[in-house]
Protein backbone atom coordinates (compact mmCIF):
# COMPACT_ATOMS: atom_id res chain seq x y z
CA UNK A 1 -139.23 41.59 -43.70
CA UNK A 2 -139.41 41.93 -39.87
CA UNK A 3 -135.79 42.85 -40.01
CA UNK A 4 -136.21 45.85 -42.24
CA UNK A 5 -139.39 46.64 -40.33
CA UNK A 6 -137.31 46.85 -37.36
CA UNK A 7 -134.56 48.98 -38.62
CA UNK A 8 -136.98 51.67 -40.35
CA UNK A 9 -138.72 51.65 -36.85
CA UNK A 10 -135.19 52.50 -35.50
CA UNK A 11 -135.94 53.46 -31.52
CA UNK A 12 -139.27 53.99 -31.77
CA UNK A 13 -141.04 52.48 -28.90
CA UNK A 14 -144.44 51.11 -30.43
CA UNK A 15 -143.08 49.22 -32.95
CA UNK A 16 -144.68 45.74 -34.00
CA UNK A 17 -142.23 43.59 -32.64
CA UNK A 18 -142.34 45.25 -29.22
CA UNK A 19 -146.30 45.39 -29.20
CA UNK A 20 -146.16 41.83 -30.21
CA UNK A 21 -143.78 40.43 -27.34
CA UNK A 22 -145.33 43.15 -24.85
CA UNK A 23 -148.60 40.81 -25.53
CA UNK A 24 -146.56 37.57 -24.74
CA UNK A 25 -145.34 38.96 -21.56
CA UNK A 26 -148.94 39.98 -20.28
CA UNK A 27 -150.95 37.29 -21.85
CA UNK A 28 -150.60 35.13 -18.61
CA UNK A 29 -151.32 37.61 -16.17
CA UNK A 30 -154.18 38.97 -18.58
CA UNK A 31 -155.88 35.27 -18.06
CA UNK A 32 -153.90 33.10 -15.40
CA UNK A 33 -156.12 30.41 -15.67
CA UNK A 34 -156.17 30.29 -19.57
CA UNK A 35 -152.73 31.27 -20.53
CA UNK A 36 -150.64 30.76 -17.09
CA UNK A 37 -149.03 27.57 -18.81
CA UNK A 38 -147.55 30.33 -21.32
CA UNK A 39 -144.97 31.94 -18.65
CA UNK A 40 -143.09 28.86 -19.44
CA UNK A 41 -142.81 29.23 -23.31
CA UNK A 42 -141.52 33.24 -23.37
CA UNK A 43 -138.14 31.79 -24.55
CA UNK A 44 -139.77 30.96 -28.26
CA UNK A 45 -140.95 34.73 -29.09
CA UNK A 46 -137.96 35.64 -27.25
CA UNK A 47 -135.39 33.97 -29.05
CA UNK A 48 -136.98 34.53 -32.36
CA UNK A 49 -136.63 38.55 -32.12
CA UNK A 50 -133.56 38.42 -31.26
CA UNK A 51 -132.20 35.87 -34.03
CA UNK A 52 -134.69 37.94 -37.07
CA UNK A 53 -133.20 41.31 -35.69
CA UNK A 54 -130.34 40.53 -33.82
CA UNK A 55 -129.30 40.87 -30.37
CA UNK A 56 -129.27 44.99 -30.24
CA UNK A 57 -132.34 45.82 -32.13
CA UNK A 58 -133.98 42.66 -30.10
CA UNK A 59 -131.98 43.46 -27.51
CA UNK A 60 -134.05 47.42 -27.30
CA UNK A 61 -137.63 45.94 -28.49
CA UNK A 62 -137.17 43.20 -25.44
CA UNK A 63 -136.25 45.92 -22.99
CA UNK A 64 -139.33 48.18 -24.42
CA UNK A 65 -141.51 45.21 -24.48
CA UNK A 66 -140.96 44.73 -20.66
CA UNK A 67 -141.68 48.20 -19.56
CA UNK A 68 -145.24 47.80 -21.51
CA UNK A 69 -146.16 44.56 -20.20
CA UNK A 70 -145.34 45.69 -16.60
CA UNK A 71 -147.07 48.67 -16.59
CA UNK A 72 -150.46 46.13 -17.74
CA UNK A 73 -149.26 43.62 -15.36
CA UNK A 74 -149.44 46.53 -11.91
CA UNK A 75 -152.79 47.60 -13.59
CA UNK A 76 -153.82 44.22 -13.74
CA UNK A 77 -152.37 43.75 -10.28
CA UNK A 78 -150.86 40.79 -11.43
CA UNK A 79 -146.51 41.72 -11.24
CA UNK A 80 -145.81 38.40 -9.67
CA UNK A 81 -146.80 35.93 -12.97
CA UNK A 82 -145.31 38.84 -15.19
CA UNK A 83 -142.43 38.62 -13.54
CA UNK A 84 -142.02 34.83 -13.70
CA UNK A 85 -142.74 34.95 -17.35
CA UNK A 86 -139.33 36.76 -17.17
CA UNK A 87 -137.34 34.43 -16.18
CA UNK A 88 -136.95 32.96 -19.73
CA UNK A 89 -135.29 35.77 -21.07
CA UNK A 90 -131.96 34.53 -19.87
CA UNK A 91 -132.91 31.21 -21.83
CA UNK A 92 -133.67 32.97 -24.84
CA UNK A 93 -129.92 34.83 -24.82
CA UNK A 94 -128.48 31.60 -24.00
CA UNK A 95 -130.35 29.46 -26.66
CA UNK A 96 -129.33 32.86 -29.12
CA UNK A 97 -125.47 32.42 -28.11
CA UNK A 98 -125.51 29.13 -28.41
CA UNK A 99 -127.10 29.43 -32.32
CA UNK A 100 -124.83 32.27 -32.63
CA UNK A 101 -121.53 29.92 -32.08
CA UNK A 102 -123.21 26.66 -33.85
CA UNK A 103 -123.36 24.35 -30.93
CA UNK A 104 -125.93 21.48 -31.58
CA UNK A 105 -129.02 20.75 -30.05
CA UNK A 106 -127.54 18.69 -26.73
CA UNK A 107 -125.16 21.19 -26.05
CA UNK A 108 -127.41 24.17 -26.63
CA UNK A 109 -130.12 22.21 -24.20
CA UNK A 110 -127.39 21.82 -21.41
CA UNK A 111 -126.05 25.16 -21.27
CA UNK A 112 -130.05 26.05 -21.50
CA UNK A 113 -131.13 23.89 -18.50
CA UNK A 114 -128.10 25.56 -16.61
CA UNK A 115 -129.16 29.00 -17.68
CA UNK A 116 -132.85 28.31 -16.62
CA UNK A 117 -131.84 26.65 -13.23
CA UNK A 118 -129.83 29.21 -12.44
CA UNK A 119 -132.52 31.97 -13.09
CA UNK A 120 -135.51 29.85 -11.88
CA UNK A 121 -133.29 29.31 -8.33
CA UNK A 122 -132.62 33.51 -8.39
CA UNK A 123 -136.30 33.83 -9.23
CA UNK A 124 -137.92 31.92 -6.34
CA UNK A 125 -134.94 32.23 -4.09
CA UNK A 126 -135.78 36.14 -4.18
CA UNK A 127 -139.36 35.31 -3.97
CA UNK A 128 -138.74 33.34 -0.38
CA UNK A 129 -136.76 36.45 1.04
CA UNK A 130 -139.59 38.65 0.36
CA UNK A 131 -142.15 36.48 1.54
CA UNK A 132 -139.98 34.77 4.64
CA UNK A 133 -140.57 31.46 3.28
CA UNK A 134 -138.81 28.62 2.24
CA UNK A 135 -140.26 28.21 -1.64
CA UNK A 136 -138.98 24.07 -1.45
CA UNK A 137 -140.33 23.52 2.05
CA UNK A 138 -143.18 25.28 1.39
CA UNK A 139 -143.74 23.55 -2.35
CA UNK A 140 -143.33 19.92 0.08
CA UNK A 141 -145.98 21.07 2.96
CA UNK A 142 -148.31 22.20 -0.06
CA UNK A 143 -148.55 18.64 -2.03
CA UNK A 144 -148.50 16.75 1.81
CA UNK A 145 -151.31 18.69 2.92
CA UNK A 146 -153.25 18.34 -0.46
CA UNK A 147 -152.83 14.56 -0.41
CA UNK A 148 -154.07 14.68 2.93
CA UNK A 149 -157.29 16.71 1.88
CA UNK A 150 -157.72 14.81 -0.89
CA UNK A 151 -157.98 11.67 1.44
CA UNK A 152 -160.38 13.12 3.84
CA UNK A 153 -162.75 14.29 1.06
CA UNK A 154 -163.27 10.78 -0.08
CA UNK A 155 -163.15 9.05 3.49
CA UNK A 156 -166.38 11.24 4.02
CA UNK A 157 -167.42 9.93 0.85
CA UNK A 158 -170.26 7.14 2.64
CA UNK A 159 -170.63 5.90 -1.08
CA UNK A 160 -166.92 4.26 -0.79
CA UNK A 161 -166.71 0.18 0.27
CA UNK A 162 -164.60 -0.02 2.69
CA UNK A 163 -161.78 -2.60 1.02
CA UNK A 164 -161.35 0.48 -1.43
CA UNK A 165 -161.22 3.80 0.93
CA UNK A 166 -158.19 1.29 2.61
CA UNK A 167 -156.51 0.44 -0.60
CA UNK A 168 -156.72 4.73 -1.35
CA UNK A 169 -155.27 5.06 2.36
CA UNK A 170 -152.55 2.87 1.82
CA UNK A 171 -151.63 5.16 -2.19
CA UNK A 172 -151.59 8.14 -0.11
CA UNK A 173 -149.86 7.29 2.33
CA UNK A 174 -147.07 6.36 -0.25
CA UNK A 175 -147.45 8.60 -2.26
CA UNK A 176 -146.76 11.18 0.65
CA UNK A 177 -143.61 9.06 1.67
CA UNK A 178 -142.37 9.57 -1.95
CA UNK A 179 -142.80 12.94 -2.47
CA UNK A 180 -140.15 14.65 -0.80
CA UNK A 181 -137.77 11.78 -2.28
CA UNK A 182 -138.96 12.15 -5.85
CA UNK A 183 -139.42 15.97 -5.58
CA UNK A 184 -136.05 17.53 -6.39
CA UNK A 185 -135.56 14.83 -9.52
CA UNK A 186 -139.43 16.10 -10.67
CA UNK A 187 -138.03 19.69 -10.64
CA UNK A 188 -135.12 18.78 -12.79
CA UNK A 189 -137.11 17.52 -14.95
CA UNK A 190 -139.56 20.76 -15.05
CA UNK A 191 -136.72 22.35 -16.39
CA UNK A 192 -135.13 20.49 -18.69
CA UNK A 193 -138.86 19.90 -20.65
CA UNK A 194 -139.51 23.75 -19.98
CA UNK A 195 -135.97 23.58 -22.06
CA UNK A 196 -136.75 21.36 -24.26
CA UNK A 197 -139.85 22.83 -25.16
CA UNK A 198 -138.65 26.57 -26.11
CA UNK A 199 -136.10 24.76 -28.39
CA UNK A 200 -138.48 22.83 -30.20
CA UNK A 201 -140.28 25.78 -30.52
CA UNK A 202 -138.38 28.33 -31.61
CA UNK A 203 -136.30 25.83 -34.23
CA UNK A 204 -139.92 24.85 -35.59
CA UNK A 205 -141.21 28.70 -35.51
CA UNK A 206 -137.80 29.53 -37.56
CA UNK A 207 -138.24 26.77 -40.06
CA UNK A 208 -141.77 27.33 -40.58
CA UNK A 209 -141.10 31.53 -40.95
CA UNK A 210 -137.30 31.80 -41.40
CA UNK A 211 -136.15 28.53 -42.87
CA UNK A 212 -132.88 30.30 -43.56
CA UNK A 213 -132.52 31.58 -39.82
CA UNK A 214 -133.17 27.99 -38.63
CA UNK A 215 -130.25 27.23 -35.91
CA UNK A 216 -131.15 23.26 -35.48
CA UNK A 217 -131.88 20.36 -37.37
CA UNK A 218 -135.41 19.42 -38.04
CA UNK A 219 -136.59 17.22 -33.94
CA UNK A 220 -136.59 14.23 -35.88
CA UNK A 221 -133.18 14.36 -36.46
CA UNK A 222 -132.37 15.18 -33.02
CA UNK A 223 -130.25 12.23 -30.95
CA UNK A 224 -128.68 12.37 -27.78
CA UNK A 225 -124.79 11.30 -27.49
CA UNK A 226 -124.78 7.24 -26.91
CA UNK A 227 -122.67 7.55 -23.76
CA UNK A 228 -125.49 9.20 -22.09
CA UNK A 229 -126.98 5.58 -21.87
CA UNK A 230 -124.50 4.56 -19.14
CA UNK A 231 -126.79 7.11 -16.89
CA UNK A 232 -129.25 5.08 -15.94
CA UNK A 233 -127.56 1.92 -16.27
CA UNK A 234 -125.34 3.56 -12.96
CA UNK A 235 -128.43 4.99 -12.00
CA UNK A 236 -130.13 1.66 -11.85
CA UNK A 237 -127.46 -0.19 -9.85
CA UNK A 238 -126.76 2.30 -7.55
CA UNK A 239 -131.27 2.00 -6.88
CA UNK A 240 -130.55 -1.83 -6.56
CA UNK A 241 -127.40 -2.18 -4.05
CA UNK A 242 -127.39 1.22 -2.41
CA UNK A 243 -129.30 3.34 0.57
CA UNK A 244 -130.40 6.31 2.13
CA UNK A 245 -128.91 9.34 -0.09
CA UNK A 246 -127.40 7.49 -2.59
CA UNK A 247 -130.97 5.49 -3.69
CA UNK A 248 -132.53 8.99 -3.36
CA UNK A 249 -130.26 10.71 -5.90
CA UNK A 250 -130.33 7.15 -8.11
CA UNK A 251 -133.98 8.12 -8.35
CA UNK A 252 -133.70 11.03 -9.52
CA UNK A 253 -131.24 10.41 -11.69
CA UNK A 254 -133.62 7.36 -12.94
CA UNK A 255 -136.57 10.49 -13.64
CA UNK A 256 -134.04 12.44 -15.70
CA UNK A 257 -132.51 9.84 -17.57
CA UNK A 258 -136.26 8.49 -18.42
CA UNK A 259 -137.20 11.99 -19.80
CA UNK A 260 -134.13 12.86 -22.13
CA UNK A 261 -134.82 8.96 -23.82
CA UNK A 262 -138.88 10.17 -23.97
CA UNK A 263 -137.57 12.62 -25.95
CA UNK A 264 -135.08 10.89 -28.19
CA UNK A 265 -138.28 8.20 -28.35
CA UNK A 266 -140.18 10.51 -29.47
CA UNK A 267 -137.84 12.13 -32.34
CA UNK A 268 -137.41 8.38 -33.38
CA UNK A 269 -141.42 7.72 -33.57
CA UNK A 270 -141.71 11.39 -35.45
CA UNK A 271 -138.87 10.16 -37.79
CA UNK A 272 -140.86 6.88 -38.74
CA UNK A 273 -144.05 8.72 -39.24
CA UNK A 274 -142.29 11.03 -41.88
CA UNK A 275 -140.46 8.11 -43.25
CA UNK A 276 -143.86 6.54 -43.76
CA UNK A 277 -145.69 9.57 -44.82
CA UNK A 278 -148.43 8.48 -42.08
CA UNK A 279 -151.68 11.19 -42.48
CA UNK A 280 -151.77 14.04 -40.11
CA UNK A 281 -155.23 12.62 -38.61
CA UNK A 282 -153.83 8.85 -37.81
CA UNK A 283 -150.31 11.28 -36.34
CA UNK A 284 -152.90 12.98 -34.11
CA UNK A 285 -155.03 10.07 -33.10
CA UNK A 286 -151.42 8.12 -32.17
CA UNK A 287 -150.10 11.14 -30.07
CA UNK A 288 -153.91 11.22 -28.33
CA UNK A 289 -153.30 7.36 -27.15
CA UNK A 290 -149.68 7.90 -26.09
CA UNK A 291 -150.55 11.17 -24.16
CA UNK A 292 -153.68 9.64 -22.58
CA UNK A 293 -152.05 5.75 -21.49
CA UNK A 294 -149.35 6.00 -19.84
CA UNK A 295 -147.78 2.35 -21.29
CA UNK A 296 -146.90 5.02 -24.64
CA UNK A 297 -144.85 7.01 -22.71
CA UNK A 298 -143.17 3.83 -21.21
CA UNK A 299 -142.59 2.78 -25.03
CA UNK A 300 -141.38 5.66 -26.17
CA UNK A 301 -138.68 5.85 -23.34
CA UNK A 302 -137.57 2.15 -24.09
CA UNK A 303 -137.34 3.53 -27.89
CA UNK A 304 -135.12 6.10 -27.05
CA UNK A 305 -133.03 3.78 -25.18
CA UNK A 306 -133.49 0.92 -27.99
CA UNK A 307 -132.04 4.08 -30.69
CA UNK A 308 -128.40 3.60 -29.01
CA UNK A 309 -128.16 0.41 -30.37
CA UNK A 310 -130.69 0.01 -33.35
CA UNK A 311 -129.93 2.38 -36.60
CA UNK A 312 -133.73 3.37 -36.55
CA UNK A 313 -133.09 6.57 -38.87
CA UNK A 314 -129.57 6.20 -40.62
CA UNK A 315 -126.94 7.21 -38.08
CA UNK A 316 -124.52 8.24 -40.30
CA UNK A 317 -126.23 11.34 -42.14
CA UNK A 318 -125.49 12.65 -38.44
CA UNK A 319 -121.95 11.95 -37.62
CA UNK A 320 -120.68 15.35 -38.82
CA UNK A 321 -123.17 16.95 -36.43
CA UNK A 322 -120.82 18.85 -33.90
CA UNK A 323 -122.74 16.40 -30.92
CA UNK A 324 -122.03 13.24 -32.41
């Protein structure tokens, strides 16, 4: 239906679909504090115009789309967030492509973490030559000096004993030493979850609207290739005998690895609440205690890990899968 809607609308430059994604684009500059956390998710309506219409009928209600939204956005006075909402469209194309030429869902989400990197790195890089600052030394000085507030506000605090305002000294202080060695493995992992997300997104948004359109398999079904396991295992070695750089990047590679099994984890706990037809109510109440203590989160990362050797959901109605 939104196909033929978009072919009798031909060039016309209000049409529904443009309206619709021109509303997308400015919703987080329209409310930054609200909706800001929606910049990051433009790759879902995105992708979905362009696989219901196509690339060049998307391709034209995109481009109109953009011209809308940024003439709200320098009403608004708020370019900058419109702009960042942007970067996804590259995402979006590259998710499209990758639908396009049937790649599965890991190699889709690598060429898609590339894709976003890349355009993220353009993105901020441009914003630092504008501004004449460095975004990644700034980002570091930013969370140092906010620790650093954050201590003096409760130092002042004459409420505090004193055992305790020392033990919250001594966190800080840490936690200052680790940022700048955690940082660049933290950003990796912004983008491969921003990633990760719009896929998830868009696949369910297809299969609930355009079942027929639907590029991936259904997230329960989605596994990462077993090899991937030797990641950390180098990871974690390289942590335990190395130093210096090569500990560094072993953390970071440690943060990555932990997210890609959180996610296989939590396709595998997904998978075993279908399997059990568990009620939407007791799904909700067991996502609210794995979101809110962080030992669930722990779990579901050993789970993912576990799924590379234990056939938790019947490994072989995926072997013809073109990532298996």
């Amino acid at each position: 239906m939104t196909a033929q809607w978009s072919a009798q609308s031909g060039g016309r430059f209000f049409n529904g679909p443009t309206i619709l994604l021109a509303v997308a684009f400015l919703l987080p500059a329209l409310i930054p504090g609200l909706f800001g956390w929606t910049s990051g998710m433009m790759a879902i309506p995105v992708f979905y115009f362009l696989k219901v219409d196509g690339e060049r009928q998307g391709g034209i209600e995109i481009r109109n789309s953009i011209l809308l939204a940024g003439a709200g956005a320098l009403v608004l006075q708020q370019l900058p967030v419109m702009l960042f909402s942007l970067t996804l469209i590259p995402l979006a194309y590259s998710l499209n492509r990758s639908a396009a030429a049937g790649e599965g869902e890991v190699s889709t989400g690598v060429r898609g973490v590339i894709v976003l990197g890349v355009s993220w790195f353009v993105f901020w890089a441009v914003y630092g030559i504008i501004l004449s600052v460095n975004p990644y030394t700034h980002l570091l000085k930013t969370l140092d000096s906010g620790f650093a507030q954050l201590y003096e506000i409760y130092s002042q605090n004459g409420n505090l004993p004193a055992d305790t305002l020392l033990n919250l000294e001594q966190v800080i202080h840490e936690l200052r030493r680790l940022i700048p060695i955690i940082l660049p493995g933290m950003l990796a992992c912004s983008v491969m979850m921003t990633v990760w997300m719009n896929m998830v997104g868009a696949n369910s948004l297809l299969q609930r609207l355009r079942p027929d359109l639907a590029p991936w398999r259904k997230y329960s079904h989605w596994r990462l290739p077993d090899r991937i396991v030797w990641l950390p295992i180098v990871a974690g070695v390289a942590l335990t005998v190395g130093s210096g750089i090569v500990k560094n990047v072993a953390i970071g590679i440690l943060l990555v690895s932990a997210l890609l099994y959180f996610f296989q984890g939590l396709a595998v706990l997904i998978h075993l609440l279908d399997k059990w037809k568990v009620p939407l109510y007791i799904r909700i109440l067991i996502y609210g205690i794995i979101v809110l203590q962080g030992y669930g989160l722990f779990v579901l990362v050993i789970t993912g890990v576990a799924d590379v050797w234990i056939d938790f959901r019947h490994r072989h109605d995926n072997q013809q899968h073109p990532d298996n």
